[in-house]
C-alpha atoms as a PDB file:
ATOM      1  CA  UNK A   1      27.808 -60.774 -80.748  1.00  0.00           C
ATOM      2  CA  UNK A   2      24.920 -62.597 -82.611  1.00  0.00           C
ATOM      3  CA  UNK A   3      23.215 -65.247 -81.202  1.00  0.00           C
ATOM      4  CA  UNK A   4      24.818 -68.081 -83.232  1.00  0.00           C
ATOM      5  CA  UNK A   5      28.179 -66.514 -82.567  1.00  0.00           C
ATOM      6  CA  UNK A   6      27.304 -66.894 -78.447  1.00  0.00           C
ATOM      7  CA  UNK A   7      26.355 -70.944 -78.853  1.00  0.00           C
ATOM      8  CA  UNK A   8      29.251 -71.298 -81.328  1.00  0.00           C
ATOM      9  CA  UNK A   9      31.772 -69.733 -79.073  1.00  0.00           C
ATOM     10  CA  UNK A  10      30.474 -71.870 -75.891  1.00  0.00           C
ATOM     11  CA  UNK A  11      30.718 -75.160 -78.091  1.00  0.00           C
ATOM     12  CA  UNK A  12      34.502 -74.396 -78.535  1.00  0.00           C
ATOM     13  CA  UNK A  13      34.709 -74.542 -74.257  1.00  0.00           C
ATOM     14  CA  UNK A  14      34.688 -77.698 -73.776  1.00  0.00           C
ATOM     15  CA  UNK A  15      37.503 -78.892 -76.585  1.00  0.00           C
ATOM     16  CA  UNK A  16      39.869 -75.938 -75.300  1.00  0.00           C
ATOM     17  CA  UNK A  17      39.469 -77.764 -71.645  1.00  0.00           C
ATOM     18  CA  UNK A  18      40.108 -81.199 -73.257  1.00  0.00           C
ATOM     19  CA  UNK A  19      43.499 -80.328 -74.929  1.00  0.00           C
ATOM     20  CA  UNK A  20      45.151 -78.395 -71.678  1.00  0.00           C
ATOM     21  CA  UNK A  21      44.088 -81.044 -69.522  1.00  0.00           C
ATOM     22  CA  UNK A  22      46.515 -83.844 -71.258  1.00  0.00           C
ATOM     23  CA  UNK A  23      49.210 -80.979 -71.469  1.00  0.00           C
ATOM     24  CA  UNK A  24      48.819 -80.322 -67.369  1.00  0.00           C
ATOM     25  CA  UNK A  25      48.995 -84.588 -67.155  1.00  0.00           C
ATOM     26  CA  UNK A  26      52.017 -84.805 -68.861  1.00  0.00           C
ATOM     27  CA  UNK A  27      53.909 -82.187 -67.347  1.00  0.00           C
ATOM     28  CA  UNK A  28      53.072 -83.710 -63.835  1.00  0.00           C
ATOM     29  CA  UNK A  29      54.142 -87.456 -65.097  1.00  0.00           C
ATOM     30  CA  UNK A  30      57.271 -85.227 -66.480  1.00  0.00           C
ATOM     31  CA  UNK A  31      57.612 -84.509 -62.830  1.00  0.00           C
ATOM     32  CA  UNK A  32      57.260 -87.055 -61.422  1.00  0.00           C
ATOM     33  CA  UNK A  33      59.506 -88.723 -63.280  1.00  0.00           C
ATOM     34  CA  UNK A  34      62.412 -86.577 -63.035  1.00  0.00           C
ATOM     35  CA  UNK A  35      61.970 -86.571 -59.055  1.00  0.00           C
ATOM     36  CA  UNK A  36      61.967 -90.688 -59.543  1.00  0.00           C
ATOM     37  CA  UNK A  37      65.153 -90.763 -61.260  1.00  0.00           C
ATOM     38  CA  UNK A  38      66.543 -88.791 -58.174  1.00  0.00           C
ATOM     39  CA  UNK A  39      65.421 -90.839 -55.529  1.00  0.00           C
ATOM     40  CA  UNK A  40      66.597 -93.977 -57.290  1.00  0.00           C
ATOM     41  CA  UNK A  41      69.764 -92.464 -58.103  1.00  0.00           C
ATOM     42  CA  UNK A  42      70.885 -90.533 -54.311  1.00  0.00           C
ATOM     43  CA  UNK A  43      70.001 -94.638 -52.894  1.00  0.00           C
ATOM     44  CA  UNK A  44      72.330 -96.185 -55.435  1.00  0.00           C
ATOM     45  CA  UNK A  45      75.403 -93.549 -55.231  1.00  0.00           C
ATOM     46  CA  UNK A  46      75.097 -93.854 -51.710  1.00  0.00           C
ATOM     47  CA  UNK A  47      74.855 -97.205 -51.504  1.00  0.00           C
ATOM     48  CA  UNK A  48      77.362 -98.565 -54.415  1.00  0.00           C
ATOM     49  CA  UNK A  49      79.337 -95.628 -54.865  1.00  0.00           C
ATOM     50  CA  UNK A  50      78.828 -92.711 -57.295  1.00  0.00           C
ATOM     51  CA  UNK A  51      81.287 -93.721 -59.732  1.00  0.00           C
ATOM     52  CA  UNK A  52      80.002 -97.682 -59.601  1.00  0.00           C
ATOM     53  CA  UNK A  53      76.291 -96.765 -60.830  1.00  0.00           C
ATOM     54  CA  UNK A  54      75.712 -97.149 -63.987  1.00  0.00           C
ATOM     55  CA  UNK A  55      72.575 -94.547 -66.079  1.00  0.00           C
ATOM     56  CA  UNK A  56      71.236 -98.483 -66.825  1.00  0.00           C
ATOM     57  CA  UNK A  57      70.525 -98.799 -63.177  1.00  0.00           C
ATOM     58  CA  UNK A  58      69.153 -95.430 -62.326  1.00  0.00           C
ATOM     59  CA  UNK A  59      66.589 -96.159 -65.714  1.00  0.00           C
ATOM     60  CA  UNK A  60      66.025 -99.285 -64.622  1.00  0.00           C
ATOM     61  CA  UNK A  61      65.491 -98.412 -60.817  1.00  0.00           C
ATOM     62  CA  UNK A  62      63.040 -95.908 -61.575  1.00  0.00           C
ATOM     63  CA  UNK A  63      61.654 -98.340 -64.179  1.00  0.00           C
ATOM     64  CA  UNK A  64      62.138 -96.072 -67.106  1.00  0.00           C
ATOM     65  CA  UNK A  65      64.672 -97.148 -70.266  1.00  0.00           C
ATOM     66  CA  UNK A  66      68.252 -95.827 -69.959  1.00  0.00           C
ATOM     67  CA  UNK A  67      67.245 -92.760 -73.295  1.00  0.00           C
ATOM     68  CA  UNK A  68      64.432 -92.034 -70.949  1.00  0.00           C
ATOM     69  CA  UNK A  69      67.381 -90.530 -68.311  1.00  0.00           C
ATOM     70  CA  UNK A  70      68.657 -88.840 -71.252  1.00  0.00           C
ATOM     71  CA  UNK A  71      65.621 -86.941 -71.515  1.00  0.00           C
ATOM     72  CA  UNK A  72      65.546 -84.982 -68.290  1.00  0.00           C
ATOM     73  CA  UNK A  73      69.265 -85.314 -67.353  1.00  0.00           C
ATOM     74  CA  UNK A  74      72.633 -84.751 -69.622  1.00  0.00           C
ATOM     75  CA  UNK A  75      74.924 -86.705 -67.496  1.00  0.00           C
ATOM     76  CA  UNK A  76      74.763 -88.373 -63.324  1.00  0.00           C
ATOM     77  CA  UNK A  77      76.313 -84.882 -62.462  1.00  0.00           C
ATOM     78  CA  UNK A  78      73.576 -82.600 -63.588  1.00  0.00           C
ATOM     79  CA  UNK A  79      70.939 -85.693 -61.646  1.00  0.00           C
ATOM     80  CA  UNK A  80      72.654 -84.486 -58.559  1.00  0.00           C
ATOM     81  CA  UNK A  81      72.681 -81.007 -59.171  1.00  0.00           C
ATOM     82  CA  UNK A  82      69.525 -81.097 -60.481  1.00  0.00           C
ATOM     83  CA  UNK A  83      67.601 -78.574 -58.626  1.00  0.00           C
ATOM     84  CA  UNK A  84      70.510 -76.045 -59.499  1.00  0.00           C
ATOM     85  CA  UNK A  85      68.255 -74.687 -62.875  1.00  0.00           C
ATOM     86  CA  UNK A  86      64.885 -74.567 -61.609  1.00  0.00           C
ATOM     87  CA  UNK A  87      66.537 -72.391 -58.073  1.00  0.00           C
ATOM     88  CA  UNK A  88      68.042 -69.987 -60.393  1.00  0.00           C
ATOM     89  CA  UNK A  89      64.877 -69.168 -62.434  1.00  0.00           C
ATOM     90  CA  UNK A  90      63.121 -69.024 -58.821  1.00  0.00           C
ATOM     91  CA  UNK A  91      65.874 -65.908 -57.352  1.00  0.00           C
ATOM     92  CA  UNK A  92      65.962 -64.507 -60.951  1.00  0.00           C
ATOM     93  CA  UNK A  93      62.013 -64.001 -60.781  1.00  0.00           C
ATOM     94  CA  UNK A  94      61.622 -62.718 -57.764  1.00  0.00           C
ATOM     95  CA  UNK A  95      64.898 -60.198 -57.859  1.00  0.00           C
ATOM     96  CA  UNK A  96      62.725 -58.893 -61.301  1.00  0.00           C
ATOM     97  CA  UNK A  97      59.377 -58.682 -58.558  1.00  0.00           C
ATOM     98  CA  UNK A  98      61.334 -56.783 -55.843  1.00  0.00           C
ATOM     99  CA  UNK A  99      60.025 -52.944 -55.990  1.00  0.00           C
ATOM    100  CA  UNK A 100      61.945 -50.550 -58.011  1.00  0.00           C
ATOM    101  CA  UNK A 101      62.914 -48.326 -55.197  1.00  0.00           C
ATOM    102  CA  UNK A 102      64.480 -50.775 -53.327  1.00  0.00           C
ATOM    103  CA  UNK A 103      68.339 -51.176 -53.277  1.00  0.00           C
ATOM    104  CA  UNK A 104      69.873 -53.677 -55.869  1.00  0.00           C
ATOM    105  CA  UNK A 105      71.654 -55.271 -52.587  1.00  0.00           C
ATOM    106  CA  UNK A 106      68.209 -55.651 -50.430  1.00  0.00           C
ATOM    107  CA  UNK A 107      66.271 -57.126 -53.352  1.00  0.00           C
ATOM    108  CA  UNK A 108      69.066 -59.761 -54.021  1.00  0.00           C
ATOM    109  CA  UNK A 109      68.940 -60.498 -50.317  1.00  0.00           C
ATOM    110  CA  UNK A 110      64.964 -60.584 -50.823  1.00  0.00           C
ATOM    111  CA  UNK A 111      65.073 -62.877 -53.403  1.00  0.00           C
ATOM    112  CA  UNK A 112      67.849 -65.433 -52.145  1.00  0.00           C
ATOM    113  CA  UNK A 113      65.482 -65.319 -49.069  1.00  0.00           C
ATOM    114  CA  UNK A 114      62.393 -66.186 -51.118  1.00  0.00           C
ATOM    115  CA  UNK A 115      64.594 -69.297 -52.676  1.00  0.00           C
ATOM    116  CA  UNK A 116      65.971 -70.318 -49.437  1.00  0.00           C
ATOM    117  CA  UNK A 117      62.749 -70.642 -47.267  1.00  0.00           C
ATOM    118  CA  UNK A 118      62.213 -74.535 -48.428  1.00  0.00           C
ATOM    119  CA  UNK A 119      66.346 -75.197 -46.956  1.00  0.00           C
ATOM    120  CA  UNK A 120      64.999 -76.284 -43.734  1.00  0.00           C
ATOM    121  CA  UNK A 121      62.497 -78.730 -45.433  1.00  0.00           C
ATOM    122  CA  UNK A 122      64.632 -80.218 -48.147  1.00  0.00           C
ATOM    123  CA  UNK A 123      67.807 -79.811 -45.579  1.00  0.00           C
ATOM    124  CA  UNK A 124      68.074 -83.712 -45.982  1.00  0.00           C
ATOM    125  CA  UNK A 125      67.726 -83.957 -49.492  1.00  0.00           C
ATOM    126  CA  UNK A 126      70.463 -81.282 -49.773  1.00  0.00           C
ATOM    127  CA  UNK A 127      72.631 -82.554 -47.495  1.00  0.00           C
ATOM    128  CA  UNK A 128      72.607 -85.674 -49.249  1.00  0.00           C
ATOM    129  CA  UNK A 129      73.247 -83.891 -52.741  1.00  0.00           C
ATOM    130  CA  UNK A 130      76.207 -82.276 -51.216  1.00  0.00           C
ATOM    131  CA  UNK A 131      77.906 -84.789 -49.586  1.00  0.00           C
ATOM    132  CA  UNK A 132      78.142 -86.708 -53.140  1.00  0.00           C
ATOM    133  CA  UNK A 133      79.126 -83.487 -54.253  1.00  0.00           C
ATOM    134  CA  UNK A 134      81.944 -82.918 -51.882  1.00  0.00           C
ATOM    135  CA  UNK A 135      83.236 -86.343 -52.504  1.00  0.00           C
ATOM    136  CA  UNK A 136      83.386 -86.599 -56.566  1.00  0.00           C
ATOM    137  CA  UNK A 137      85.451 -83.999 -58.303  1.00  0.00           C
ATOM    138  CA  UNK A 138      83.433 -84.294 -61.283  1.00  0.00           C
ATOM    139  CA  UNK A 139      80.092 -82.987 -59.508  1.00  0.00           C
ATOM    140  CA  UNK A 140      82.149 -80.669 -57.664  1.00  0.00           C
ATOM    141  CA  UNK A 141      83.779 -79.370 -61.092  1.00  0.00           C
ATOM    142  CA  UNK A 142      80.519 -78.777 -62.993  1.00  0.00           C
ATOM    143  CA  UNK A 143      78.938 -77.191 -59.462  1.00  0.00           C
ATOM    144  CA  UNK A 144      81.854 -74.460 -60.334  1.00  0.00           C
ATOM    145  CA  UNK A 145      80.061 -74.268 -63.953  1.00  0.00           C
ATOM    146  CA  UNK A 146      76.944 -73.530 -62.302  1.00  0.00           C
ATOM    147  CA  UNK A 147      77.763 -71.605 -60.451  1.00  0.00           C
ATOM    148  CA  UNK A 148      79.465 -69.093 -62.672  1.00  0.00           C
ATOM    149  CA  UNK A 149      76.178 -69.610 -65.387  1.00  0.00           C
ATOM    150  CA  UNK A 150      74.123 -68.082 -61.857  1.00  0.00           C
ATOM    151  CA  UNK A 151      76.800 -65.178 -61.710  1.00  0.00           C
ATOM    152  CA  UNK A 152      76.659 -63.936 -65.363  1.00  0.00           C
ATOM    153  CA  UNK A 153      72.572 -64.216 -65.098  1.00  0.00           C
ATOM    154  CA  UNK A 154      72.151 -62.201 -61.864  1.00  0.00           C
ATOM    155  CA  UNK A 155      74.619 -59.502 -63.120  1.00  0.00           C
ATOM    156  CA  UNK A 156      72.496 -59.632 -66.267  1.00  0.00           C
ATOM    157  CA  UNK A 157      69.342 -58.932 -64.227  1.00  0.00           C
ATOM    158  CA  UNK A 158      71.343 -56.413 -61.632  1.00  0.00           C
ATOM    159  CA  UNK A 159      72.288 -54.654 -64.759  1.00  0.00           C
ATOM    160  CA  UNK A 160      68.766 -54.257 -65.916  1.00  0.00           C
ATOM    161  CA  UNK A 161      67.526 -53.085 -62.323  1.00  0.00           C
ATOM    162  CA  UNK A 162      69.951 -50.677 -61.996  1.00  0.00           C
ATOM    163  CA  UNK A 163      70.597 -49.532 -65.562  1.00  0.00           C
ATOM    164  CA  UNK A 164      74.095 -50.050 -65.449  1.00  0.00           C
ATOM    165  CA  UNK A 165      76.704 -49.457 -68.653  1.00  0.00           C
ATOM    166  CA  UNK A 166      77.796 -52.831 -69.553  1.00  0.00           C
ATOM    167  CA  UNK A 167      81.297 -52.140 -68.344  1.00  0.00           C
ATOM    168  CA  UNK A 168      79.693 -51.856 -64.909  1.00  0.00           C
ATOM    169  CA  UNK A 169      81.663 -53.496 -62.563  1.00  0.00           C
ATOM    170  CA  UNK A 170      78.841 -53.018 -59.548  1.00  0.00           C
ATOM    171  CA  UNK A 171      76.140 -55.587 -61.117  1.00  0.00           C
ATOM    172  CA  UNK A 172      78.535 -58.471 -60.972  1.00  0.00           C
ATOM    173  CA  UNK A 173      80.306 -57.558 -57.593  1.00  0.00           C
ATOM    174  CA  UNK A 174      76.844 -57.478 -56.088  1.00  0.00           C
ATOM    175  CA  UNK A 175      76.344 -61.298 -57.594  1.00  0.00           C
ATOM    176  CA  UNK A 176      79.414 -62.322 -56.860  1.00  0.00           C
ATOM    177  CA  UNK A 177      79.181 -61.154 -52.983  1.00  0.00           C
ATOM    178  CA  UNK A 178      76.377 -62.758 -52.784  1.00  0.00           C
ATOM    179  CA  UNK A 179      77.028 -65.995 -54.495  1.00  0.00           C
ATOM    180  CA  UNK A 180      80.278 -66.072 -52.048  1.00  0.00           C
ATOM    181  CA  UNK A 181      78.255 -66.088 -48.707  1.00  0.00           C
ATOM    182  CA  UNK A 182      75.862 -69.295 -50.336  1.00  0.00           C
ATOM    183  CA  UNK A 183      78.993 -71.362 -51.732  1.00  0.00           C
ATOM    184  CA  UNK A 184      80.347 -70.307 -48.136  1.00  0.00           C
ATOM    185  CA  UNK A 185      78.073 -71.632 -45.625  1.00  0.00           C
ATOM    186  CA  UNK A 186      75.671 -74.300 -48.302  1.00  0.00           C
ATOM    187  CA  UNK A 187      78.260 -76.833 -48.091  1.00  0.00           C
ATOM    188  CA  UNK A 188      78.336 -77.036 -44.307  1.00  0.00           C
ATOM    189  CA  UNK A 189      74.934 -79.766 -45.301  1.00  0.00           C
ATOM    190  CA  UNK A 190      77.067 -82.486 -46.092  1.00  0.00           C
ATOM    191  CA  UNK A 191      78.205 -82.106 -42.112  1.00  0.00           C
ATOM    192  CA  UNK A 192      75.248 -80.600 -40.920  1.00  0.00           C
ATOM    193  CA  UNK A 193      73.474 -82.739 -38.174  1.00  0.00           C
ATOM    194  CA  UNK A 194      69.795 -83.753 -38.556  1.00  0.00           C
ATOM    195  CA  UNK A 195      66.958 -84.459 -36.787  1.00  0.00           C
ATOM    196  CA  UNK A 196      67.395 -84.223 -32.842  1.00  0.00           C
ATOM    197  CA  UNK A 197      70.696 -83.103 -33.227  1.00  0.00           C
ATOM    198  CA  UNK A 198      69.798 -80.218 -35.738  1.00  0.00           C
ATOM    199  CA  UNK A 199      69.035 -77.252 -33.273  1.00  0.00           C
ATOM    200  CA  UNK A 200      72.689 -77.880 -32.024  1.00  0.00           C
ATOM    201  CA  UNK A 201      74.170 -77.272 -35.285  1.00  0.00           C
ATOM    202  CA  UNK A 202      77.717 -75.674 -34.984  1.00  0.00           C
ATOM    203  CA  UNK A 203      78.711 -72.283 -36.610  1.00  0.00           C
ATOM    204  CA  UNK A 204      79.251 -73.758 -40.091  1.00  0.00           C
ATOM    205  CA  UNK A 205      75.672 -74.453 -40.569  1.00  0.00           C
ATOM    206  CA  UNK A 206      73.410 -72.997 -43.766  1.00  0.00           C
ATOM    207  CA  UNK A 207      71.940 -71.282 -41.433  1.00  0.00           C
ATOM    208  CA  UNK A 208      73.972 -68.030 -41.109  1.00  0.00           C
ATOM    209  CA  UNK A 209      73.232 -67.537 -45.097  1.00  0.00           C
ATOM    210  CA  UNK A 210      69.511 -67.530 -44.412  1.00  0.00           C
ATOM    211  CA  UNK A 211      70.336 -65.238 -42.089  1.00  0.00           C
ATOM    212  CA  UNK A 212      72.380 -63.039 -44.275  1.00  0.00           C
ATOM    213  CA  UNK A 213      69.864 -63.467 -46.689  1.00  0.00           C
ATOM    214  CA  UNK A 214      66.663 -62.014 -44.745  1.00  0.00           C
ATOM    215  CA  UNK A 215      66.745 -57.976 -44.836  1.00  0.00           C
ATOM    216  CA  UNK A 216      65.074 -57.404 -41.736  1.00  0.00           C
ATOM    217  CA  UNK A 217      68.086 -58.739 -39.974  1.00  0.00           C
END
C-alpha cells in the first residue's frame, strides 16, 4: 500500500468511530426505554388493576407519548411477556454452540441452563410477570402462543443438529419435553416466597427446572 493510500486510509478512522458511536447510543436509549415502559407498567397493573391501565398511562408514566409504546410493544400482553423473545434467541444460540458430539437432549438441557442462570436474580421481576399472568386470561392466552412459536423454533434447530427428515417426530418431542418441565415448575413464581423466606421454598418452586436443566445432575 502506497504511502498516500496509508494516511488516506487512517483519515477514514476517525469518521467510521463517529457513525457507530450514535448507533451504540441509540440502541442503549432503545433499552432503556423499553425496560422503562416495564417498570411503569408492572407498578400500575399491580396497583390499578391490569385491565384498568390504560397504554396512555404506561406512555405517560415512563414519560414517552402513547405511539412511542407502540414502538417496542404490540399490545400490554406482549409488555408483560416481554422478555419471552429476547430468552428464546438466548437458548436457540447457545443449543447451536453446544458441541456436535453431544446428545440433542444434553445440549437442550445445556442451553435452558445457560438461559436460566439469571432466574434467581430476576426471581422478583418474574414472579411479578407471572402473577399478572396467572390472573388475566388474555396474558395467559398469548403465553400459550409463545410458547408454541418456542416449540416449532427449537424443533427447527433440533432438526438441524441432528439431521432429522422433516417428518421426524424426535426433534419436536425433545422440545416439547422440555418446554413441559419449564411451563411445569416456572409458574410456581407467582407463589414463590422471597427474600428471607426464599430458601424455604416448597416443592413447587422454579427451582427443580434449574435442576432438571443442569447436566451434571
Amino acid at each position: 500500500m502506497c504511502r498516500d493510500c496509508i494516511f488516506a486510509t487512517a483519515a477514514r478512522i476517525p469518521t467510521i468511530c463517529q457513525v457507530t458511536e450514535p448507533t451504540g447510543l441509540r440502541e442503549r436509549n432503545k433499552r432503556e426505554r423499553r425496560r422503562r415502559l416495564e417498570d411503569v407498567a408492572l407498578e400500575l397493573f399491580e396497583r390499578d388493576g391490569y385491565d384498568k391501565t390504560t397504554i396512555e398511562q404506561i406512555a405517560a408514566g415512563a414519560g414517552l407519548a402513547p405511539r412511542t409504546f407502540f414502538s417496542y410493544f404490540a399490545t400490554k400482553d406482549d409488555l408483560v411477556l416481554a422478555d419471552y423473545t429476547d430468552r428464546l434467541h438466548r437458548i436457540l444460540d447457545e443449543l447451536d454452540r453446544r458441541p456436535t458430539d453431544e446428545s440433542a437432549w444434553d445440549a437442550l438441557r445445556a442451553a435452558f441452563a445457560a438461559v436460566a442462570a439469571d432466574y434467581e436474580a430476576e426471581a422478583d421481576r418474574l414472579r411479578r410477570r407471572f402473577t399478572i399472568m396467572a390472573h388475566n386470561p388474555s396474558v395467559f392466552a398469548r403465553n400459550l402462543q409463545l410458547q408454541a412459536t418456542w416449540e416449532q423454533a427449537l424443533s427447527e434447530h433440533l432438526m438441524n443438529r441432528l439431521g432429522s427428515d422433516p417428518g421426524d417426530p424426535t426433534p419436536r418431542l425433545l422440545a416439547a419435553t422440555a418446554l413441559a418441565v419449564i411451563a411445569r415448575f416456572t409458574p410456581a413464581l407467582a407463589h414463590e416466597p422471597t427474600g428471607d423466606t426464599a430458601p424455604h421454598a416448597g416443592p413447587t418452586s422454579v427451582r427443580p427446572a434449574r435442576r432438571w436443566a443442569e447436566p451434571n445432575r
